[in-house]
PDB file of N, CA and C in Angstrom:
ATOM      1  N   UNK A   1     -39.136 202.194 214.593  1.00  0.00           N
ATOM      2  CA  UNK A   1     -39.202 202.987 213.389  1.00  0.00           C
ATOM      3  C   UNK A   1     -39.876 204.322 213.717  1.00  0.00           C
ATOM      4  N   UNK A   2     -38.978 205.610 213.080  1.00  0.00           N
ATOM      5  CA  UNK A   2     -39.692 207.119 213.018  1.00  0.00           C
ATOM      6  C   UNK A   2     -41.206 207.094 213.027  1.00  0.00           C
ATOM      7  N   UNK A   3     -42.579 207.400 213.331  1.00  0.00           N
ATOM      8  CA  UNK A   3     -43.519 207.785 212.841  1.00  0.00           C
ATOM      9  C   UNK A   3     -43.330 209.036 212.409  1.00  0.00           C
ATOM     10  N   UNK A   4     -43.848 208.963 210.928  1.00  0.00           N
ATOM     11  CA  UNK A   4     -43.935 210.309 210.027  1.00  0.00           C
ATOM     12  C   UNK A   4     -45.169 210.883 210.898  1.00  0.00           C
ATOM     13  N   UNK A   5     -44.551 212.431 210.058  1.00  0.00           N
ATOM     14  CA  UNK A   5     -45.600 213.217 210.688  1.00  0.00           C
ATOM     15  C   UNK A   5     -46.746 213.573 210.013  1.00  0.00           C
ATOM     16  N   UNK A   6     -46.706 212.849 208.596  1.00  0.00           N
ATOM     17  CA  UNK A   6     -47.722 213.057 207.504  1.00  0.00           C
ATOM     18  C   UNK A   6     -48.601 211.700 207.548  1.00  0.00           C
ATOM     19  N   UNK A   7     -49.788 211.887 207.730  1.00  0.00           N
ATOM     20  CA  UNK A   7     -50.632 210.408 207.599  1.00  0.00           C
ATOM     21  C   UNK A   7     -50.846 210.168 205.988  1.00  0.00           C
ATOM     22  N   UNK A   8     -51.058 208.803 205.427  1.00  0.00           N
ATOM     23  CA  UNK A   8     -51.190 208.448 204.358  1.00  0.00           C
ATOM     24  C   UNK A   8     -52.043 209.609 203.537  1.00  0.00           C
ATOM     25  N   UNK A   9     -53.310 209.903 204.117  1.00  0.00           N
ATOM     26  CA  UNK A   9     -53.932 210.889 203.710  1.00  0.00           C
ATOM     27  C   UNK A   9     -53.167 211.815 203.174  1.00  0.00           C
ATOM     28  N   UNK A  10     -52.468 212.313 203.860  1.00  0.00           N
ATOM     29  CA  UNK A  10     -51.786 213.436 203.498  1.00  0.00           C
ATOM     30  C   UNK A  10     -51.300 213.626 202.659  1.00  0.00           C
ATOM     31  N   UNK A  11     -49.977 212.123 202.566  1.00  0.00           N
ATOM     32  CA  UNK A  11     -49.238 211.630 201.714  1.00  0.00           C
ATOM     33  C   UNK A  11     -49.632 211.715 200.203  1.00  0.00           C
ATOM     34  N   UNK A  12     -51.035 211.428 200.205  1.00  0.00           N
ATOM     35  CA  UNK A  12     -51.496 211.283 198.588  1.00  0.00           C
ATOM     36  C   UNK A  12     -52.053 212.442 198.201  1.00  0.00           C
ATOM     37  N   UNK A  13     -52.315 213.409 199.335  1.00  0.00           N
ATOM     38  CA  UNK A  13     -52.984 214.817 198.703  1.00  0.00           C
ATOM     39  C   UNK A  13     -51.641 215.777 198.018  1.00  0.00           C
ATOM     40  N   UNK A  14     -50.358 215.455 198.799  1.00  0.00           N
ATOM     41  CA  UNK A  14     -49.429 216.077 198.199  1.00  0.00           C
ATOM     42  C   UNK A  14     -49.113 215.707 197.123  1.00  0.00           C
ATOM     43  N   UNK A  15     -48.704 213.977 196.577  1.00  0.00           N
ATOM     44  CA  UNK A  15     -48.923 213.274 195.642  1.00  0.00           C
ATOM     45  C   UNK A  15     -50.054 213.953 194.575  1.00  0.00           C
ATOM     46  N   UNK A  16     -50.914 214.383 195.023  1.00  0.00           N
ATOM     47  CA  UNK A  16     -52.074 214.343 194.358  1.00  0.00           C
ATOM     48  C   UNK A  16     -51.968 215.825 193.085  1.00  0.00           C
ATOM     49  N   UNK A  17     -51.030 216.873 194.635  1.00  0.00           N
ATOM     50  CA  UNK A  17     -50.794 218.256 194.268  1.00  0.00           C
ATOM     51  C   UNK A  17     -49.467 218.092 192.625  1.00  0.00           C
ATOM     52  N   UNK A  18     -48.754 217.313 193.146  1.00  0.00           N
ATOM     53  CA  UNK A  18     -47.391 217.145 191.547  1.00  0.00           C
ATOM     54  C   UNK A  18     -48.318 216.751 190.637  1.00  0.00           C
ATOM     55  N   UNK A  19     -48.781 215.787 191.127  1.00  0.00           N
ATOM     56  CA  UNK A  19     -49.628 215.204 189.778  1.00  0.00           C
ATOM     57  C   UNK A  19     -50.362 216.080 189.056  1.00  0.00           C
ATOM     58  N   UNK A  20     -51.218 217.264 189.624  1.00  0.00           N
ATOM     59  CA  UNK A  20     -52.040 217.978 189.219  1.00  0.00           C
ATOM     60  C   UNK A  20     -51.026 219.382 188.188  1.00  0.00           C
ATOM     61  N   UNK A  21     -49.817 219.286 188.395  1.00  0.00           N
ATOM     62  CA  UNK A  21     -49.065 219.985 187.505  1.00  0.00           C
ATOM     63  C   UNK A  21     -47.807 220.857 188.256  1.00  0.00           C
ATOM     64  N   UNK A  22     -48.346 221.309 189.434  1.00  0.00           N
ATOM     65  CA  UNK A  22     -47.194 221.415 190.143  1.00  0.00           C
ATOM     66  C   UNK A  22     -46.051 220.982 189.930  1.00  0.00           C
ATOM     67  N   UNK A  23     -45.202 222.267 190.191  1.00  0.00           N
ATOM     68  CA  UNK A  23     -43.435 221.307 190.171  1.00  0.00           C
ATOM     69  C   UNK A  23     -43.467 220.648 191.630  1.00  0.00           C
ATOM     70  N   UNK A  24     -42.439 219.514 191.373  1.00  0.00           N
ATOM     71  CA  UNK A  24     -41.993 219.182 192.565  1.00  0.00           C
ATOM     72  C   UNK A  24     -41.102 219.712 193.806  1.00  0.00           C
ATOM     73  N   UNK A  25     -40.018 220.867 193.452  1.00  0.00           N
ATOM     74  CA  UNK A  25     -39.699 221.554 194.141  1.00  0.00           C
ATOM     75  C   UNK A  25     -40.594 222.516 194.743  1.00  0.00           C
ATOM     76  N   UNK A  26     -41.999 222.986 194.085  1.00  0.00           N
ATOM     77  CA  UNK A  26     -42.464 223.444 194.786  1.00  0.00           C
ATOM     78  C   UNK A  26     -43.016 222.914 195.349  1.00  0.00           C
ATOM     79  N   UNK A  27     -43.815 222.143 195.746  1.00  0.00           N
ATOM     80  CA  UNK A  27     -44.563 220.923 196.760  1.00  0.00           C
ATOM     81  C   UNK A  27     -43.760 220.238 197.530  1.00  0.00           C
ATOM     82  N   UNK A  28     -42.265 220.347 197.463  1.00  0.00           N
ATOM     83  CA  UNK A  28     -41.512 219.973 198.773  1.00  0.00           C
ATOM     84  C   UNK A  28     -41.605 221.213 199.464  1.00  0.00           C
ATOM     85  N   UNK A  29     -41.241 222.186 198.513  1.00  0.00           N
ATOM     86  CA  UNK A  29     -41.149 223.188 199.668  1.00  0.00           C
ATOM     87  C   UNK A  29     -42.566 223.978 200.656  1.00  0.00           C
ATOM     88  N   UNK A  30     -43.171 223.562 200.050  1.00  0.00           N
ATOM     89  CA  UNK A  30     -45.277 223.795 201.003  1.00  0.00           C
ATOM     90  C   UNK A  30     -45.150 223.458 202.012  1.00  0.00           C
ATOM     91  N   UNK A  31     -44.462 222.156 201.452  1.00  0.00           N
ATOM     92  CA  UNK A  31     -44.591 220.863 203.020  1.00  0.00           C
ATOM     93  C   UNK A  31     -43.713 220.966 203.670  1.00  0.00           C
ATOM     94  N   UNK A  32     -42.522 221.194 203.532  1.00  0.00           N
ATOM     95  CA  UNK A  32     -41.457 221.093 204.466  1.00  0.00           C
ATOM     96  C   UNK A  32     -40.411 219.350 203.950  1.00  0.00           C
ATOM     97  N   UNK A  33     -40.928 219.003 203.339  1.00  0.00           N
ATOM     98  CA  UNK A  33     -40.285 217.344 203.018  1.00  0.00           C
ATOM     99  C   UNK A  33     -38.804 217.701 202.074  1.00  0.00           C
ATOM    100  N   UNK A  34     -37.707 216.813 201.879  1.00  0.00           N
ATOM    101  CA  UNK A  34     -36.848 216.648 200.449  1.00  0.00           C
ATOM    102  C   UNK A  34     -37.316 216.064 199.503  1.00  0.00           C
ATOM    103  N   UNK A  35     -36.668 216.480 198.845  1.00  0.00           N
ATOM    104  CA  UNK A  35     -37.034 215.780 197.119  1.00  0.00           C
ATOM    105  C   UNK A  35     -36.856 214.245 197.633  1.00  0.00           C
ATOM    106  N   UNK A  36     -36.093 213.716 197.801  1.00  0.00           N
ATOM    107  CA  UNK A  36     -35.803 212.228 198.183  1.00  0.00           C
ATOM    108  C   UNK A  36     -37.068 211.793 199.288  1.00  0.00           C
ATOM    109  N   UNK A  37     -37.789 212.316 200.341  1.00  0.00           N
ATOM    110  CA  UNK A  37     -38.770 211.659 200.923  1.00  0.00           C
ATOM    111  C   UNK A  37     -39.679 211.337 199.892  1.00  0.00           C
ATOM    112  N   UNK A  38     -39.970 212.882 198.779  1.00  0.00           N
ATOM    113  CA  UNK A  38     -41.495 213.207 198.017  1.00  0.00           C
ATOM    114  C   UNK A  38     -40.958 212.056 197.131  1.00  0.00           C
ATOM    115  N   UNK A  39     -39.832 211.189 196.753  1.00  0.00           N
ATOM    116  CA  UNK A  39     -39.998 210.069 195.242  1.00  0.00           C
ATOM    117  C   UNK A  39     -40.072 209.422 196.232  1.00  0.00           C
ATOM    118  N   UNK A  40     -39.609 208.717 197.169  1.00  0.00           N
ATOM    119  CA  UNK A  40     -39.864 207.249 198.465  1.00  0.00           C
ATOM    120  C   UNK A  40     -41.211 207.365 198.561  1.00  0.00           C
ATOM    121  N   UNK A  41     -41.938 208.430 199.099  1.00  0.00           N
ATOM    122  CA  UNK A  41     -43.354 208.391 198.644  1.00  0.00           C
ATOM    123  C   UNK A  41     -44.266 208.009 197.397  1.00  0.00           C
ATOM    124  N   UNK A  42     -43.572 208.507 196.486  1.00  0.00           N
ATOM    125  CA  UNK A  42     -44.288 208.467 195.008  1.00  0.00           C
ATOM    126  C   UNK A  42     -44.317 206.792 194.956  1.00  0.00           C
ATOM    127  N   UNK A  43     -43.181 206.253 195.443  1.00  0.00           N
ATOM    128  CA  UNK A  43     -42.701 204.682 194.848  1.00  0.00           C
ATOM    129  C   UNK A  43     -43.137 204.208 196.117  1.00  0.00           C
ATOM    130  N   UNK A  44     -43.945 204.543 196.947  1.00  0.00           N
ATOM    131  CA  UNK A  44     -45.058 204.009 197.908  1.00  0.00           C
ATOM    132  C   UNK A  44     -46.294 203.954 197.749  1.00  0.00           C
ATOM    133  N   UNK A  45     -47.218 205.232 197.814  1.00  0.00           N
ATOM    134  CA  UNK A  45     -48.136 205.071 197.534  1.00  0.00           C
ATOM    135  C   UNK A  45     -48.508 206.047 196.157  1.00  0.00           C
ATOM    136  N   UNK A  46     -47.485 205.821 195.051  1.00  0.00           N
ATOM    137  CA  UNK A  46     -48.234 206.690 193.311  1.00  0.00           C
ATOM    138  C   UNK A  46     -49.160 205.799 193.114  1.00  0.00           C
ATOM    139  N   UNK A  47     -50.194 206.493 192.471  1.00  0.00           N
ATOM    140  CA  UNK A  47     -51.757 205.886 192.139  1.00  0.00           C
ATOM    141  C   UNK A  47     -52.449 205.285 192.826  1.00  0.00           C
ATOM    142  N   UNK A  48     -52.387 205.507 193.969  1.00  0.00           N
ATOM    143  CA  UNK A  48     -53.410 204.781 195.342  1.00  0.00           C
ATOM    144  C   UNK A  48     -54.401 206.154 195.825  1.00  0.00           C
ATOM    145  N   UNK A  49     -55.025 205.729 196.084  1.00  0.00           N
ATOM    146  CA  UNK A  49     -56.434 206.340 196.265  1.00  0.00           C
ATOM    147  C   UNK A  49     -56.306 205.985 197.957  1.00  0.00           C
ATOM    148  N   UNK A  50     -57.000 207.181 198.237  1.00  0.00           N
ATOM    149  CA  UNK A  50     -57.126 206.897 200.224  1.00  0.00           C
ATOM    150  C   UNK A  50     -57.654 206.013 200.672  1.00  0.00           C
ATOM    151  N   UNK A  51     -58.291 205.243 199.703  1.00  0.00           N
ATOM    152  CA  UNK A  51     -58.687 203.828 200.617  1.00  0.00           C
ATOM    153  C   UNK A  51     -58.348 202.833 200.536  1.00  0.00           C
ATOM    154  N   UNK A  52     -57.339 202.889 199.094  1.00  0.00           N
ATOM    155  CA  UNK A  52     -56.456 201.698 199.414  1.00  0.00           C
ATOM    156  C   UNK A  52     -55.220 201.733 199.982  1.00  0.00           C
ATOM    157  N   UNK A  53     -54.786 203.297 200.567  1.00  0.00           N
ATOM    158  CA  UNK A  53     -53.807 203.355 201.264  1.00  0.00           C
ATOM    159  C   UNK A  53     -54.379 202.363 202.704  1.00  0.00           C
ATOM    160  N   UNK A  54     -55.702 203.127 203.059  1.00  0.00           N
ATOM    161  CA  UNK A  54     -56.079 202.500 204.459  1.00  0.00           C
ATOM    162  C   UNK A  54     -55.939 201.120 204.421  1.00  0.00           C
ATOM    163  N   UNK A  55     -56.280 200.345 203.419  1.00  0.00           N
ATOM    164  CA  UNK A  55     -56.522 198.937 203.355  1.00  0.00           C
ATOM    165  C   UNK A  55     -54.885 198.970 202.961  1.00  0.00           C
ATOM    166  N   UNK A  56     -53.894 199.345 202.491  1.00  0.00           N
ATOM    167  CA  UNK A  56     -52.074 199.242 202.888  1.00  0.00           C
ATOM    168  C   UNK A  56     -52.158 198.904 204.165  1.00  0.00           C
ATOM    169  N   UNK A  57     -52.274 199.831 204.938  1.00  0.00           N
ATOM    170  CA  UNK A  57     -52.057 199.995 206.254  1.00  0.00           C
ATOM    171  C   UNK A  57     -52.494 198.782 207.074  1.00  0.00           C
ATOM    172  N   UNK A  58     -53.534 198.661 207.111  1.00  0.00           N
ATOM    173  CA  UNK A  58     -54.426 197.435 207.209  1.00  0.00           C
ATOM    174  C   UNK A  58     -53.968 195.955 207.342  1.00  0.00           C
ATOM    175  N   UNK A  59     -53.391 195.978 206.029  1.00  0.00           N
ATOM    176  CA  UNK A  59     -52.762 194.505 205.489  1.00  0.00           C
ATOM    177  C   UNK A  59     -51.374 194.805 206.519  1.00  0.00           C
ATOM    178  N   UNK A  60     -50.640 195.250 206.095  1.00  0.00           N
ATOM    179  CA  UNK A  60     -49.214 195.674 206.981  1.00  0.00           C
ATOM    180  C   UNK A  60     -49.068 196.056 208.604  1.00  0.00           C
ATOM    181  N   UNK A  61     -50.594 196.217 209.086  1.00  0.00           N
ATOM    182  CA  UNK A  61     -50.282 195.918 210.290  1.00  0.00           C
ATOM    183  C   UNK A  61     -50.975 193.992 210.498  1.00  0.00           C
ATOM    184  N   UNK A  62     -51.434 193.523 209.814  1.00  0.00           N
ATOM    185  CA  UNK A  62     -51.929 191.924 209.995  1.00  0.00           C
ATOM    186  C   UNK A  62     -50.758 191.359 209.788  1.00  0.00           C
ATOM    187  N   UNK A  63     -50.304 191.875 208.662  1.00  0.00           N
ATOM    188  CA  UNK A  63     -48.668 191.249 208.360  1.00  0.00           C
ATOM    189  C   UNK A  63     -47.716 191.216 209.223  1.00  0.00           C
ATOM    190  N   UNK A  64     -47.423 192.073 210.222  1.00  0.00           N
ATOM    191  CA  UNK A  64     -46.399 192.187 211.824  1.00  0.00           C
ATOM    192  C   UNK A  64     -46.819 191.233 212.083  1.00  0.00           C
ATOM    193  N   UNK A  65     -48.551 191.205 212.910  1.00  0.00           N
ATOM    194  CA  UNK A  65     -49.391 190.582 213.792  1.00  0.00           C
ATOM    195  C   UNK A  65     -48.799 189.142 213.290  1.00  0.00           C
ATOM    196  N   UNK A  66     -49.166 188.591 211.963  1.00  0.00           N
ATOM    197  CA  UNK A  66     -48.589 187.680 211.499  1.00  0.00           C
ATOM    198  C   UNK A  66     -47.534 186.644 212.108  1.00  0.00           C
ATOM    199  N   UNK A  67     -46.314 187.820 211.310  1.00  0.00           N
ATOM    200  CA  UNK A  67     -45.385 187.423 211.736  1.00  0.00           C
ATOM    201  C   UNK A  67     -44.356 187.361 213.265  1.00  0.00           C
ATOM    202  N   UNK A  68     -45.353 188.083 213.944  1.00  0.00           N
ATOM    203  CA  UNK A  68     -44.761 187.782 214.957  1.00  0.00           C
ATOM    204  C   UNK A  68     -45.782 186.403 215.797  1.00  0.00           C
ATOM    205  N   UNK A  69     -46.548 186.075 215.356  1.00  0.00           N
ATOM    206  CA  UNK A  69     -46.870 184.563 215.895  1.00  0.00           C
ATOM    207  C   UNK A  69     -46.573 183.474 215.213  1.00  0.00           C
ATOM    208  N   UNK A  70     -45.760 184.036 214.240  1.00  0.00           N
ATOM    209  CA  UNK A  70     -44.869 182.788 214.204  1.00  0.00           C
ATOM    210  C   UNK A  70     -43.604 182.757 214.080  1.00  0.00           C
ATOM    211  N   UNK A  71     -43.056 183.756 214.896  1.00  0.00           N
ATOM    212  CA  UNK A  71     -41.700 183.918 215.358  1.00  0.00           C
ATOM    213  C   UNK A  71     -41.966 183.118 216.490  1.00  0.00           C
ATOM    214  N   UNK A  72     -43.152 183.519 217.319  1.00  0.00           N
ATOM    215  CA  UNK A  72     -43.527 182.910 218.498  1.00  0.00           C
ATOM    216  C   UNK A  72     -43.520 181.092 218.749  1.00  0.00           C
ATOM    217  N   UNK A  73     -44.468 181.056 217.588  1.00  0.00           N
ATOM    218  CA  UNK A  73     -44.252 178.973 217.477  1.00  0.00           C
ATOM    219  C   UNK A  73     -42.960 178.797 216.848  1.00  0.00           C
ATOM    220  N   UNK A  74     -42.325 179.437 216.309  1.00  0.00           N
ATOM    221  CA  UNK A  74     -41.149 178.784 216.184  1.00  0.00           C
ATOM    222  C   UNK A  74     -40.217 178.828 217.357  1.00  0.00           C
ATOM    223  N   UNK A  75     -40.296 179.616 218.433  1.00  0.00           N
ATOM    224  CA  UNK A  75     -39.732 179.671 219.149  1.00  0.00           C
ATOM    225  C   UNK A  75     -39.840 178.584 220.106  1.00  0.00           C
ATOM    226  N   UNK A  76     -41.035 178.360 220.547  1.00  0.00           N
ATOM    227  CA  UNK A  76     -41.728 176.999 221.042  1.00  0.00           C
ATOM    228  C   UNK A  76     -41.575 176.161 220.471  1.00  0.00           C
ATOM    229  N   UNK A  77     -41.263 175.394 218.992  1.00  0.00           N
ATOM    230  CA  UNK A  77     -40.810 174.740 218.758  1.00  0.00           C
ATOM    231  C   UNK A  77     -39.383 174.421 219.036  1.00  0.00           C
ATOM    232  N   UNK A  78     -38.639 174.798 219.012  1.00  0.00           N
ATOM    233  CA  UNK A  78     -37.232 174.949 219.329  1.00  0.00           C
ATOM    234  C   UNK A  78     -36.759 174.625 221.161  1.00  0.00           C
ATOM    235  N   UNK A  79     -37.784 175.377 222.130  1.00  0.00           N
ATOM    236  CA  UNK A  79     -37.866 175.229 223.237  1.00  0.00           C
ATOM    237  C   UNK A  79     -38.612 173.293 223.480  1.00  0.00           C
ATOM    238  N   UNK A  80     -39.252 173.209 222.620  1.00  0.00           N
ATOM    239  CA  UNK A  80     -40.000 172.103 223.009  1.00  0.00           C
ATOM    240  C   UNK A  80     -39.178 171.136 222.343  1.00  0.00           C
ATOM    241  N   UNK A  81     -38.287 170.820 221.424  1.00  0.00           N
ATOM    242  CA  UNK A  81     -37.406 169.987 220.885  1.00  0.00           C
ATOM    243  C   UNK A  81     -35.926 170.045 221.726  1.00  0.00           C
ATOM    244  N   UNK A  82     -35.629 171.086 222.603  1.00  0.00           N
ATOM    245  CA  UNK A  82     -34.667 170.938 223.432  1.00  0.00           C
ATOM    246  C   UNK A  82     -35.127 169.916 224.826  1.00  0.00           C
ATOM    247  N   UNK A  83     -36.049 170.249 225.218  1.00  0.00           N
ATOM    248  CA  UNK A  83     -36.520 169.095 225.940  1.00  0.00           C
ATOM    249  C   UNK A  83     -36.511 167.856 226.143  1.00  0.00           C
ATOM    250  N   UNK A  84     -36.997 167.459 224.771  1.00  0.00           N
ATOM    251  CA  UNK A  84     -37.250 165.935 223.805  1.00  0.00           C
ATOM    252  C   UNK A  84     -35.900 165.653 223.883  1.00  0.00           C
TER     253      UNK A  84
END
């Protein structure tokens, strides 16, 4: 997956800028983003505060971590029942 070039931080200060009354065409155009990134954003992090973006982030990287150990035992399971 792309890494954006905007960190969450960022993400919500621009967020932060529409909200504050700004049009939205103009706050795409500050940043350089489309109208279509700035609503995928909005319907990501609207009304999150920077620290519960961090704690997003947080959870969603435990959540990979997660799931990839138990892609892992399932895999071992499967290896270990071909055996049997």
């Amino acid at each position: 997956m792309k890494r954006s070039r905007f960190s969450e931080e960022q993400i919500i200060a621009v967020l932060k800028e529409q909200e504050a009354g700004m049009p939205t065409a103009e706050v795409c155009r500050r940043h350089g983003v489309s109208s279509a990134t700035f609503y995928k954003w909005k319907s990501k992090f609207g009304g999150l505060e920077v620290s519960d973006a961090r704690r997003l982030r947080t959870l969603e990287q435990e959540n990979a971590r997660l799931k990839k150990l138990l892609a892992e035992a399932m895999l071992d399971n499967v290896v270990l029942k071909g055996l049997a």
